[in-house]
Protein backbone atom coordinates (compact mmCIF):
# COMPACT_ATOMS: atom_id res chain seq x y z
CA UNK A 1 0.00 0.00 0.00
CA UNK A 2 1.48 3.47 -1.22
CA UNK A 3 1.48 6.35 1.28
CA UNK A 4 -1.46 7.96 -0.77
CA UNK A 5 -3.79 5.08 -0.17
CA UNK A 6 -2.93 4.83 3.36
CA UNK A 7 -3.73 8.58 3.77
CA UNK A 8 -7.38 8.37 1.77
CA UNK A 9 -7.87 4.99 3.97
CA UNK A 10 -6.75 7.02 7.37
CA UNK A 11 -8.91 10.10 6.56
CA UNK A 12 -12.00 7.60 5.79
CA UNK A 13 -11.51 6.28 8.79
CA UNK A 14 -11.33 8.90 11.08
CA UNK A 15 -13.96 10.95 9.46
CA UNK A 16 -16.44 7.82 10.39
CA UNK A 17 -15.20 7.68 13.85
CA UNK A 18 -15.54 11.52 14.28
CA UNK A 19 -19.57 11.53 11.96
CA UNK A 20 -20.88 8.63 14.50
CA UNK A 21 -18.82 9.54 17.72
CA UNK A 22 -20.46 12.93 17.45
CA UNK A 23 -23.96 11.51 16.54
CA UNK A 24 -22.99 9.51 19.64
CA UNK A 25 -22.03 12.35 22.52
CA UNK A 26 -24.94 14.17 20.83
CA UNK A 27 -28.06 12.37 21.67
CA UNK A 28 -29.14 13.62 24.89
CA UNK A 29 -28.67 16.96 23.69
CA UNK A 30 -30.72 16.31 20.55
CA UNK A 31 -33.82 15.02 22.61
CA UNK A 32 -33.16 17.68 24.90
CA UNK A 33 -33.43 20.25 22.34
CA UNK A 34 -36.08 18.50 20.72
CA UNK A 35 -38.61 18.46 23.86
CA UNK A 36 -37.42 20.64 26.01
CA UNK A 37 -35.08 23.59 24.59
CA UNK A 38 -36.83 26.85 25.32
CA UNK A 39 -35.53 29.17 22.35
CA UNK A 40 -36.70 29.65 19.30
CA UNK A 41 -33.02 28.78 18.13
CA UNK A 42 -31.43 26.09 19.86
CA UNK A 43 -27.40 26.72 20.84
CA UNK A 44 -27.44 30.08 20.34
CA UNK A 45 -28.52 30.65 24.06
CA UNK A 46 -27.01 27.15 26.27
CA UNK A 47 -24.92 29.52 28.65
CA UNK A 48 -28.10 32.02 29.52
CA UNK A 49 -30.50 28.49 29.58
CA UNK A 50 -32.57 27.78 32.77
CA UNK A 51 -32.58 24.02 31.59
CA UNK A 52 -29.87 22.47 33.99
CA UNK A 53 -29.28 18.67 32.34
CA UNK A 54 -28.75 20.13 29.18
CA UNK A 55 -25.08 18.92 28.21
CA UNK A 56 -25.05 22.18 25.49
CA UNK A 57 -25.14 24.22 28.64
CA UNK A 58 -21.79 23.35 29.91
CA UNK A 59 -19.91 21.89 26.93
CA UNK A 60 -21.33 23.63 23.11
CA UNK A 61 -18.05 26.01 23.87
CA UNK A 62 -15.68 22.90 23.75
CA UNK A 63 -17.81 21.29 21.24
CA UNK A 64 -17.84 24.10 18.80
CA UNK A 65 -14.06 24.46 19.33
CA UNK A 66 -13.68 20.84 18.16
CA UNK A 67 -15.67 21.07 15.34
CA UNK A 68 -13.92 23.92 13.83
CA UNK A 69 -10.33 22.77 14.36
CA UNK A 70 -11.38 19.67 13.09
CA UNK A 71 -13.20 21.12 9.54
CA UNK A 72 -9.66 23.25 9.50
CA UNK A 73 -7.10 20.37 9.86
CA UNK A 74 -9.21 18.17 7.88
CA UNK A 75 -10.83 20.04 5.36
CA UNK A 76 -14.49 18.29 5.93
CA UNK A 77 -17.56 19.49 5.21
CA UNK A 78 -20.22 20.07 8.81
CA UNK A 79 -23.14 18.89 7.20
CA UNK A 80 -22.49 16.26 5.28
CA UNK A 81 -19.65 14.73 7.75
CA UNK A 82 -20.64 16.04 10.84
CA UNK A 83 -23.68 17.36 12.11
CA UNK A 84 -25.44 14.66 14.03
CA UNK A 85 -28.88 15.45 12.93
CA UNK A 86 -27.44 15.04 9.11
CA UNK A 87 -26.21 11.57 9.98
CA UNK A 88 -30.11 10.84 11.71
CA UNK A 89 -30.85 12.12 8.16
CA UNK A 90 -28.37 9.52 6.76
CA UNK A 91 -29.66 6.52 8.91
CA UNK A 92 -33.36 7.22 8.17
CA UNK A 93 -32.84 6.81 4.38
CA UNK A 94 -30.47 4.08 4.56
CA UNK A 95 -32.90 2.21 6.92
CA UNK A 96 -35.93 2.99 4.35
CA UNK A 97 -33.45 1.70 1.25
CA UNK A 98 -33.41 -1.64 2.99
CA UNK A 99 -37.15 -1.41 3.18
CA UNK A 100 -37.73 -0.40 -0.01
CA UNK A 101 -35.18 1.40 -3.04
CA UNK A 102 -38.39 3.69 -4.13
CA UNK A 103 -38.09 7.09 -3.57
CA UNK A 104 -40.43 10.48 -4.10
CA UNK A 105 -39.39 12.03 -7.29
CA UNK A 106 -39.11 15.92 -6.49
CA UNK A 107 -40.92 18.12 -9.69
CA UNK A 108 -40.09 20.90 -9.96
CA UNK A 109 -43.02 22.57 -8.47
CA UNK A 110 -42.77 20.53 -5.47
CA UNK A 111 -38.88 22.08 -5.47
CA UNK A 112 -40.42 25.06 -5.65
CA UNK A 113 -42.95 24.86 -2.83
CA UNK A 114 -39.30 23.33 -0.89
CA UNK A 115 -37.59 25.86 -1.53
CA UNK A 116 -39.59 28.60 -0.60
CA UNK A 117 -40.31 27.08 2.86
CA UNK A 118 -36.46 26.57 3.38
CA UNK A 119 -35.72 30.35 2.66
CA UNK A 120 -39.06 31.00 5.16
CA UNK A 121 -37.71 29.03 8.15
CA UNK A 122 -34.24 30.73 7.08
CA UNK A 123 -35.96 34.42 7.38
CA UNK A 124 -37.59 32.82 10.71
CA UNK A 125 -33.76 32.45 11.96
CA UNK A 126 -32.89 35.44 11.02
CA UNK A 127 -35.47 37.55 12.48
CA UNK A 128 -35.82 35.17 15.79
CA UNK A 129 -31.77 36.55 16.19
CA UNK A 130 -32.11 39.74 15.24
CA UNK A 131 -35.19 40.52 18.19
CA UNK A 132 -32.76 38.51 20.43
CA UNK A 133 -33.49 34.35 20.26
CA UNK A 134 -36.81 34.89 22.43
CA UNK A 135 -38.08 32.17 24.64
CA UNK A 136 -41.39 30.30 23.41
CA UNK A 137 -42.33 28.46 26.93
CA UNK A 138 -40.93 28.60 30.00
CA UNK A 139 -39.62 25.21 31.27
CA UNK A 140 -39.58 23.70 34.69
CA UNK A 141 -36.88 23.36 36.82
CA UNK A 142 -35.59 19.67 37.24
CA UNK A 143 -32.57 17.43 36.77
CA UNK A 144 -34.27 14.14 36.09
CA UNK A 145 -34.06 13.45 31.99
CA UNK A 146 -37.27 11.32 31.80
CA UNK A 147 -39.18 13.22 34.42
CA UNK A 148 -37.95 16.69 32.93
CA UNK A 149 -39.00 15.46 29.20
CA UNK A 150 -42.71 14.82 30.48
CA UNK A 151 -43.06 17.76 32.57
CA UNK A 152 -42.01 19.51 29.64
CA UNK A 153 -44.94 17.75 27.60
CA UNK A 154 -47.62 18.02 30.00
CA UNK A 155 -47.21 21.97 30.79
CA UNK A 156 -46.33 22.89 27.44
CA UNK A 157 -48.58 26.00 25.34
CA UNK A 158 -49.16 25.63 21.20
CA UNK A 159 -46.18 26.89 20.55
CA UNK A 160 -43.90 23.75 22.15
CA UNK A 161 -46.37 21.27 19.95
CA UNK A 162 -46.23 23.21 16.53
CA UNK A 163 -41.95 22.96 16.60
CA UNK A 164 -42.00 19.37 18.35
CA UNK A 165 -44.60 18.05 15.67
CA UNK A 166 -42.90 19.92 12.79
CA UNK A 167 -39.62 18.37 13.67
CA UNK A 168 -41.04 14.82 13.91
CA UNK A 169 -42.47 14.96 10.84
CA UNK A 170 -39.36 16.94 8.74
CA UNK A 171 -37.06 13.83 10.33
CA UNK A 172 -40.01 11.22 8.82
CA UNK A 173 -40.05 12.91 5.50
CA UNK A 174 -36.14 12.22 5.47
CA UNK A 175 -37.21 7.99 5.18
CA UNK A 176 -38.65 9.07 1.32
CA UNK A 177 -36.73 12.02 0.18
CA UNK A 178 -32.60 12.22 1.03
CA UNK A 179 -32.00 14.63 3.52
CA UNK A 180 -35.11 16.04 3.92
CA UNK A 181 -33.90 18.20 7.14
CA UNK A 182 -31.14 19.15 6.03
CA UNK A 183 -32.01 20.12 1.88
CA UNK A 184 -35.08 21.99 2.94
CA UNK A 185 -35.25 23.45 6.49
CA UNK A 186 -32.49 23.68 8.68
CA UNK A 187 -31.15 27.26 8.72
CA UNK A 188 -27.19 26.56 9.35
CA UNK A 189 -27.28 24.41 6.17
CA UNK A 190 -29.12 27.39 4.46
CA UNK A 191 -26.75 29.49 5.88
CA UNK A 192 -23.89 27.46 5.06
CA UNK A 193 -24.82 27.25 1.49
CA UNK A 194 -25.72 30.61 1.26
CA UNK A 195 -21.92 31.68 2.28
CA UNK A 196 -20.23 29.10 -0.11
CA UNK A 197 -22.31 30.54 -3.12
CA UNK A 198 -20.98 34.13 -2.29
CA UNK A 199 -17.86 33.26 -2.24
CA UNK A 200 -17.86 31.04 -4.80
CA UNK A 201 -19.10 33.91 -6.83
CA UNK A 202 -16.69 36.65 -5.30
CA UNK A 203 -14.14 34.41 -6.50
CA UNK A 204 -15.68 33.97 -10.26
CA UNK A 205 -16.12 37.92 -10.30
CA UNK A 206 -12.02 37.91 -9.23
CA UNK A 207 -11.08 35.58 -12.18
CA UNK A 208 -12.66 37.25 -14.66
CA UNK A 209 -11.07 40.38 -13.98
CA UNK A 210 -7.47 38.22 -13.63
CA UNK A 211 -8.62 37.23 -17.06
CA UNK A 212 -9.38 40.40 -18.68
CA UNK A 213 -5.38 41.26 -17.67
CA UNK A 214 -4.43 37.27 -19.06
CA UNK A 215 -3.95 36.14 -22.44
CA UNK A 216 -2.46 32.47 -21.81
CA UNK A 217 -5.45 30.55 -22.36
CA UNK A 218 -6.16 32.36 -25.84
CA UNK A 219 -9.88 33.74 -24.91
CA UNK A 220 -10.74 36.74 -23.99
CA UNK A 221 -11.64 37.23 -20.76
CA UNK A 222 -14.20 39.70 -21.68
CA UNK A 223 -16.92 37.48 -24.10
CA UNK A 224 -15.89 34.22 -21.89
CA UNK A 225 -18.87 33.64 -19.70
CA UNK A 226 -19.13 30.15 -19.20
CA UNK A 227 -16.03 30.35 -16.40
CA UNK A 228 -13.72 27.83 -18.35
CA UNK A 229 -10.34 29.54 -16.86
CA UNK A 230 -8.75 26.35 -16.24
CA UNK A 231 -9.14 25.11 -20.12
């Protein structure tokens, strides 16, 4: 085995340990959050949360510090290699595939319909940060996980039912359609995506105008539009 191989073998490795171990470490925190997290934005708030058996509370810091050195050393993607409620996503349709291989084929006006909820619950984000990550219930006071869940359940207003509902059913719809959570409503992937496509196009709009100085390639920099610099 050449040095190359072992590397790609290594990094495959690894980047399964790190995709399940933090699926793993995260599963308290993702019921937690699920049934009992307060804010309209989950961790943006842990350190100011009344909710004391949250793990986010103490650790997201450490967490969030480990994530980003690891993207940085490693060069991998969040959503698609970490983020445990992509790799929920992941299990769901592998588990359906065993089931069944059919799948919903998405028209394009269903895409459309998609996409217009995913920039909606992105705009939701947005403005629930902007008017400070308000609280939609106020939870009670316990350190029991079980007992804290169905307190949580049994004192809960509309609001608690609407997001817990909506997020049962947006993890369901991942079973028939790839990713469902992660293509068409979370707001960090939006967000994410968002920031790669601006500066994926900042960097377009920088080599054109390297080309417009450049005459290696033979084109003119000017009339070439279909970004073929590397031809």
């Amino acid at each position: 085995m050449d040095f190359k191989n072992f590397i790609k073998k290594f990094d495959k490795y690894i980047s399964k340990i790190v995709k399940y171990g933090v699926l793993i470490i995260s599963i308290e925190t993702i019921l937690l959050v699920l049934l009992r997290c307060p804010f309209a934005l989950p961790f943006l708030a842990c350190d100011l949360c009344p909710i004391v058996d949250c793990p986010s509370k103490y650790y997201r810091n450490y967490f969030v510090m480990f994530i980003v050195g690891y993207m940085a050393v490693f060069r991998k993607d969040f959503c698609s290699k970490i983020c445990p409620v992509g790799t929920i996503n992941d299990l769901l349709y592998k588990f359906r595939r065993i089931i069944s291989k059919k799948t919903i084929k998405i028209t394009p006006d269903l895409k459309t319909v998609l996409m217009f909820l995913k920039y909606s619950v992105f705009l939701f984000a947005i403005l629930a940060i902007i008017y400070g990550n308000p609280r939609y219930y106020i939870p009670i006071h316990t350190s029991d996980l079980i007992t804290s869940i169905k307190l949580s359940y049994l004192s809960a207003n509309s609001p608690y039912f609407i997001r817990l509902y909506s997020l049962i059913i947006a993890l369901l719809l991942g079973l028939i359609i790839y990713r469902f959570w992660c293509r068409f409503l979370c707001p960090l992937g939006t967000g994410i995506t968002l920031t790669k496509k601006t500066f994926k196009n900042l960097k377009n709009i920088n080599i054109n105008e390297n080309c417009k100085k450049c005459s290696k390639c033979g084109k003119n920099g000017n009339n070439n539009n279909n970004n073929n610099y590397d031809k």
